[in-house]
PDB file of N, CA and C in Angstrom:
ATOM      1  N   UNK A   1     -56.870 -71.223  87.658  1.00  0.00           N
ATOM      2  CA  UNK A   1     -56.664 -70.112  88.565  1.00  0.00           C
ATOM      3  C   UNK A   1     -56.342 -68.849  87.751  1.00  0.00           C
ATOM      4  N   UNK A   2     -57.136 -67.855  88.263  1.00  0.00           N
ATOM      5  CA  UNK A   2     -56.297 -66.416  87.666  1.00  0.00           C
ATOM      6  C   UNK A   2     -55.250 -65.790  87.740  1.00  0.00           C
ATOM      7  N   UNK A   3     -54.310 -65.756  87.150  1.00  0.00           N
ATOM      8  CA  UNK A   3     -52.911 -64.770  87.616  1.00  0.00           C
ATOM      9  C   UNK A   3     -53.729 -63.427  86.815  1.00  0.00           C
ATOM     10  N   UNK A   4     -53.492 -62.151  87.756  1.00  0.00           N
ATOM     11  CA  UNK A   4     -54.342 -61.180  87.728  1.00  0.00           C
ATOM     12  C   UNK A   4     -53.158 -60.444  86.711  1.00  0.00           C
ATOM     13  N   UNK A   5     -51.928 -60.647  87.149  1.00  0.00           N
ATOM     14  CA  UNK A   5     -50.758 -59.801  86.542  1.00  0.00           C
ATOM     15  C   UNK A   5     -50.631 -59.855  85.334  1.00  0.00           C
ATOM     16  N   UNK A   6     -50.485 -61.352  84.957  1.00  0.00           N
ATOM     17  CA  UNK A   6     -50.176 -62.021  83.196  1.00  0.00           C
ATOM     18  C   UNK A   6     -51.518 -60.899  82.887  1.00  0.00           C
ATOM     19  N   UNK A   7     -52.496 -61.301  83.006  1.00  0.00           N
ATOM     20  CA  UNK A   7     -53.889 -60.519  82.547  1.00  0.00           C
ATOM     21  C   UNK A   7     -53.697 -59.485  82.563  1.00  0.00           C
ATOM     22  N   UNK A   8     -53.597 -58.828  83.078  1.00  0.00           N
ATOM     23  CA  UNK A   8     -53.347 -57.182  83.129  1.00  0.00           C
ATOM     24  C   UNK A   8     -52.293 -57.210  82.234  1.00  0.00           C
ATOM     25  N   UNK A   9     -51.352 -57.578  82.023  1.00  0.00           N
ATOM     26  CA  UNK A   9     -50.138 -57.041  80.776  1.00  0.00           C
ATOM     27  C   UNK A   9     -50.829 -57.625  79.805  1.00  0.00           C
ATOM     28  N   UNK A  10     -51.419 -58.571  79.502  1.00  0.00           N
ATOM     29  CA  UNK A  10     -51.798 -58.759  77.891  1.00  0.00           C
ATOM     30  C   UNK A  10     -53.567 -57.764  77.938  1.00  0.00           C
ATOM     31  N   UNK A  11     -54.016 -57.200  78.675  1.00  0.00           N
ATOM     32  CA  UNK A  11     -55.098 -56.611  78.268  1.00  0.00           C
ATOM     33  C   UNK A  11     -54.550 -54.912  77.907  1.00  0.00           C
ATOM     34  N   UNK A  12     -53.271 -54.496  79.011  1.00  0.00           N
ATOM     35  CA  UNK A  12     -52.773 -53.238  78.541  1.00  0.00           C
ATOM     36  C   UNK A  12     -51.649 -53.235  77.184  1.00  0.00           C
ATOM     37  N   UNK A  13     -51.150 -54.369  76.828  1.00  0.00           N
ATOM     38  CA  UNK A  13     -50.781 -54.667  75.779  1.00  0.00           C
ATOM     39  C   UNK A  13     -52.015 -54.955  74.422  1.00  0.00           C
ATOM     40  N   UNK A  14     -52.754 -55.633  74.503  1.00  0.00           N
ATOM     41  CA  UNK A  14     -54.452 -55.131  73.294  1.00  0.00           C
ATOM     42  C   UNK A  14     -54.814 -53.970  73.154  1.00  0.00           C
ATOM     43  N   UNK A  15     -54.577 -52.848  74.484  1.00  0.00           N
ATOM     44  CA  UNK A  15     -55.369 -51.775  74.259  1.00  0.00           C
ATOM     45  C   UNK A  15     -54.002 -50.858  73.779  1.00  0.00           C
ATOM     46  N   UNK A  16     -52.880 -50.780  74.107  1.00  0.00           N
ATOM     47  CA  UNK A  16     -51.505 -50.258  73.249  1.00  0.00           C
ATOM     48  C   UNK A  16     -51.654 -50.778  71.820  1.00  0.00           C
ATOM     49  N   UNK A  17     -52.383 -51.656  71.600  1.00  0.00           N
ATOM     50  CA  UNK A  17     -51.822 -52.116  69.988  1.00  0.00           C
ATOM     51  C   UNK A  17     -52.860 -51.604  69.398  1.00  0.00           C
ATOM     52  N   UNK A  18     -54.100 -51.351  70.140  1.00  0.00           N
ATOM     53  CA  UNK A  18     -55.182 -51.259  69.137  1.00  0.00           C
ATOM     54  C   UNK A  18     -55.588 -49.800  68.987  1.00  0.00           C
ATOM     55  N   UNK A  19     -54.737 -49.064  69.967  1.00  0.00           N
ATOM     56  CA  UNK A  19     -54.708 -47.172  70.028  1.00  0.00           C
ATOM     57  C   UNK A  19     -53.199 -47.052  68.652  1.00  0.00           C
ATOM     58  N   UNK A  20     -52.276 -47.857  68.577  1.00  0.00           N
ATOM     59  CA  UNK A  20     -51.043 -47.880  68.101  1.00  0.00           C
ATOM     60  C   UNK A  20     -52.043 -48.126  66.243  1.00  0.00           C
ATOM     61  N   UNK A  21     -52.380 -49.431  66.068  1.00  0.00           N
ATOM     62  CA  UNK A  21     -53.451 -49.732  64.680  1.00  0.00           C
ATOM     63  C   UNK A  21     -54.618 -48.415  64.625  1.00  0.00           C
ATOM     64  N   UNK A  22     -54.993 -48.032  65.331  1.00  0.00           N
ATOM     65  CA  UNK A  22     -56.389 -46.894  64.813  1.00  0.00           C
ATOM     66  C   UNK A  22     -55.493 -45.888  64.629  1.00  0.00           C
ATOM     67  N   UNK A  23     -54.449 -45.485  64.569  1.00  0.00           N
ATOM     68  CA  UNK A  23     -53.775 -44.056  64.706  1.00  0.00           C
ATOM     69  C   UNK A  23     -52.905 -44.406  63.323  1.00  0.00           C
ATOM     70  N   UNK A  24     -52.552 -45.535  62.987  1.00  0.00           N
ATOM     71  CA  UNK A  24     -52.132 -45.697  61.444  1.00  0.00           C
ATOM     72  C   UNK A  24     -53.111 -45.466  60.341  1.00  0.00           C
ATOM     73  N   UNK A  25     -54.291 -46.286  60.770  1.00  0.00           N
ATOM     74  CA  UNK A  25     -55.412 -46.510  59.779  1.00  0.00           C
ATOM     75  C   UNK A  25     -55.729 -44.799  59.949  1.00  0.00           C
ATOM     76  N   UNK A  26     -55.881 -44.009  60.933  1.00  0.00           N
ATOM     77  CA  UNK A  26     -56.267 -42.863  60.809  1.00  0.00           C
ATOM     78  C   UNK A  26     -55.545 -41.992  59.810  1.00  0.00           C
ATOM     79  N   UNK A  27     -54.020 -42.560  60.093  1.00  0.00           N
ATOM     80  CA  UNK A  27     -53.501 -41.477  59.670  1.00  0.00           C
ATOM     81  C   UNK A  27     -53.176 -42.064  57.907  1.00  0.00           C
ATOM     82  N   UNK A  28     -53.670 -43.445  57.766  1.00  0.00           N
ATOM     83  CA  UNK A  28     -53.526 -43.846  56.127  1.00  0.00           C
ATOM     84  C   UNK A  28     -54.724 -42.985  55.436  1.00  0.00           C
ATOM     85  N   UNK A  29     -55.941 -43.112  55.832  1.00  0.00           N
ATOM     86  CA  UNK A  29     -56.669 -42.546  55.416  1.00  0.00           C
ATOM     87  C   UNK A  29     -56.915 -41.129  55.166  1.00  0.00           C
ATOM     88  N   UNK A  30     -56.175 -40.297  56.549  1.00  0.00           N
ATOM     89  CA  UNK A  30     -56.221 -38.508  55.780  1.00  0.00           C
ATOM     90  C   UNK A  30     -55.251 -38.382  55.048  1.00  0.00           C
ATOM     91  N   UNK A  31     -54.176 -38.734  54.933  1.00  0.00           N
ATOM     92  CA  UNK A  31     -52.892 -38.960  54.273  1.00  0.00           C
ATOM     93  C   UNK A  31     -53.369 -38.441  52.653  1.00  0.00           C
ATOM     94  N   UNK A  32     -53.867 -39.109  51.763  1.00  0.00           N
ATOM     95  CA  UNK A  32     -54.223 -38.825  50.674  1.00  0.00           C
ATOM     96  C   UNK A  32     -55.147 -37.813  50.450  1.00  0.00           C
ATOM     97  N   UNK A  33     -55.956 -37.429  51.632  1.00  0.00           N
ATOM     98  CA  UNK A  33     -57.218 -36.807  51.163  1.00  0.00           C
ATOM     99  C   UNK A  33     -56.396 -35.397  51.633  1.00  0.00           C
ATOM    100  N   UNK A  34     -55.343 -35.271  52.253  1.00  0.00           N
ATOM    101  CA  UNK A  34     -54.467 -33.896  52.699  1.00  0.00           C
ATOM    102  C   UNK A  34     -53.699 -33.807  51.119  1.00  0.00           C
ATOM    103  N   UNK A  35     -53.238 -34.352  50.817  1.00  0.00           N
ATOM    104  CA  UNK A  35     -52.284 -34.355  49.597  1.00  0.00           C
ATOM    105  C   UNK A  35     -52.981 -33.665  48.536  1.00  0.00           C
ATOM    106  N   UNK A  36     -54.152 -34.383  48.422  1.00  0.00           N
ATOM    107  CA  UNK A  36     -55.415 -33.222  47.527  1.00  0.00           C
ATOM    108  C   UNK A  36     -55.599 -31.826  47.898  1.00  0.00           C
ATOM    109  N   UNK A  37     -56.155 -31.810  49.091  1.00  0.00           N
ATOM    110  CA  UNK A  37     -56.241 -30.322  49.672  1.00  0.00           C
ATOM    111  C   UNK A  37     -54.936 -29.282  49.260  1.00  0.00           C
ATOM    112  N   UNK A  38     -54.086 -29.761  49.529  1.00  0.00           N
ATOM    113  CA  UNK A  38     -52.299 -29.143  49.606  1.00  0.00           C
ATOM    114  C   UNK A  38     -52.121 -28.879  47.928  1.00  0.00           C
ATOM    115  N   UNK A  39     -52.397 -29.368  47.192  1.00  0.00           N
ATOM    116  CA  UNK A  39     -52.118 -29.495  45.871  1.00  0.00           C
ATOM    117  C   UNK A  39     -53.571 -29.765  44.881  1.00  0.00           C
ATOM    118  N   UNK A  40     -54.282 -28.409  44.950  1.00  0.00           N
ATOM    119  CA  UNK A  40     -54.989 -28.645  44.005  1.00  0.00           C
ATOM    120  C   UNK A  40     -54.337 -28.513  41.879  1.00  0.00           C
ATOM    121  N   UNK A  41     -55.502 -29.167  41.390  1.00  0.00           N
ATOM    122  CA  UNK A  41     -55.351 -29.362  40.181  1.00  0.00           C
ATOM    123  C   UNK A  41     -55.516 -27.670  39.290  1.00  0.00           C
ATOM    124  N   UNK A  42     -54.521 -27.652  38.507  1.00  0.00           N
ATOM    125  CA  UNK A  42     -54.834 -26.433  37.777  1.00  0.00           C
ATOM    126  C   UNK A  42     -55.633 -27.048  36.830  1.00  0.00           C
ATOM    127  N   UNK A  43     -56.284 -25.637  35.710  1.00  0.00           N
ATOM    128  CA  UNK A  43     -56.851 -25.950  34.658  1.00  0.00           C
ATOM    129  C   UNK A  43     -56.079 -26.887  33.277  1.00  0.00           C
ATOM    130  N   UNK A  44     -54.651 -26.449  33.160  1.00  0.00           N
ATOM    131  CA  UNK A  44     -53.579 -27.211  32.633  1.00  0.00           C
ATOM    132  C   UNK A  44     -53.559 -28.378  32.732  1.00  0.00           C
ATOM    133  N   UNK A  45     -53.189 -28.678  33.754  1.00  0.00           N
ATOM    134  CA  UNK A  45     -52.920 -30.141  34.313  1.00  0.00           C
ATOM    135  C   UNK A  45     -54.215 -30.921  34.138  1.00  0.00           C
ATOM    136  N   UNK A  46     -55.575 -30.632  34.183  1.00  0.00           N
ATOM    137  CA  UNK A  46     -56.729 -31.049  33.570  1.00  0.00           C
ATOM    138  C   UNK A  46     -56.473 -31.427  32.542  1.00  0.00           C
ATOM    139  N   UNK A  47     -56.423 -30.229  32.021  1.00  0.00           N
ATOM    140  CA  UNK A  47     -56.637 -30.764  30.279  1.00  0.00           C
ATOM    141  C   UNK A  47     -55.474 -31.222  29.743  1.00  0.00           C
ATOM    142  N   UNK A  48     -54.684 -31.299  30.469  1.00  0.00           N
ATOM    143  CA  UNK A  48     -53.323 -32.327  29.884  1.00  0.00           C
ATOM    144  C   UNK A  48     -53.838 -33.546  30.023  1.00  0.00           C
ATOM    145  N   UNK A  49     -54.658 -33.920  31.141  1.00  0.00           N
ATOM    146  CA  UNK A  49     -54.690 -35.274  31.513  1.00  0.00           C
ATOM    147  C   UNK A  49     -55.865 -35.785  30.824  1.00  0.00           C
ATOM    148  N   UNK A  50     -56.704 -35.118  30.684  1.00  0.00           N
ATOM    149  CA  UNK A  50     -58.178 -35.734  29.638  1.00  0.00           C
ATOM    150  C   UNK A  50     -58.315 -35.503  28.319  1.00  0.00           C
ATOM    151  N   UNK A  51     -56.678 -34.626  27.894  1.00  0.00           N
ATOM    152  CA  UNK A  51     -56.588 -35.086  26.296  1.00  0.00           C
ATOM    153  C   UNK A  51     -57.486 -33.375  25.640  1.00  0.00           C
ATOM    154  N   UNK A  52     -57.743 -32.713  26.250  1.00  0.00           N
ATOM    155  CA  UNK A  52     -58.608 -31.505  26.300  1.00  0.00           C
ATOM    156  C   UNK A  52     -57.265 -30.311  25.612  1.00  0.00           C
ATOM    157  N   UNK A  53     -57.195 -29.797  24.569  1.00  0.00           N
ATOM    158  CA  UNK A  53     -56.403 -28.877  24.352  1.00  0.00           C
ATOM    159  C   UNK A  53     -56.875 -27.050  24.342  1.00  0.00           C
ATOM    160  N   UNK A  54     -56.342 -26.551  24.737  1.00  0.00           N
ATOM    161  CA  UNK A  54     -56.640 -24.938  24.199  1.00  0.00           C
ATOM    162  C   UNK A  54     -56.454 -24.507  22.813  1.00  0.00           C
ATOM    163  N   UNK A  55     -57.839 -24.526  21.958  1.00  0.00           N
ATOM    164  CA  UNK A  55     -56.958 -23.721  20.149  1.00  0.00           C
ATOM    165  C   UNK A  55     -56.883 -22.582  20.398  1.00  0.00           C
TER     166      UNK A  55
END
């Protein structure tokens, strides 16, 4: 037999978890690619890091 109720709380409970999971993964993924934007690399910090000096 169907209980319509149980069903309805575990289908609005899947769709809360799975708006709750895409909004992490969303926000893991711009997370780093903002951190770049916000803080670009100087010419310094380049050539500090690849060993590159100014004579």
């Amino acid at each position: 037999m169907i209980n319509f109720k149980s069903d309805f709380q575990r289908t609005a409970t899947a769709i809360l978890g799975t708006f709750v999971l895409t909004t992490t993964f969303v926000g893991a993924a711009i997370g780093p690619a903002r951190a770049v934007e916000t803080a670009p690399v100087t010419y310094a910090a380049a050539a500090q890091n690849t060993g590159h000096v100014n004579a």
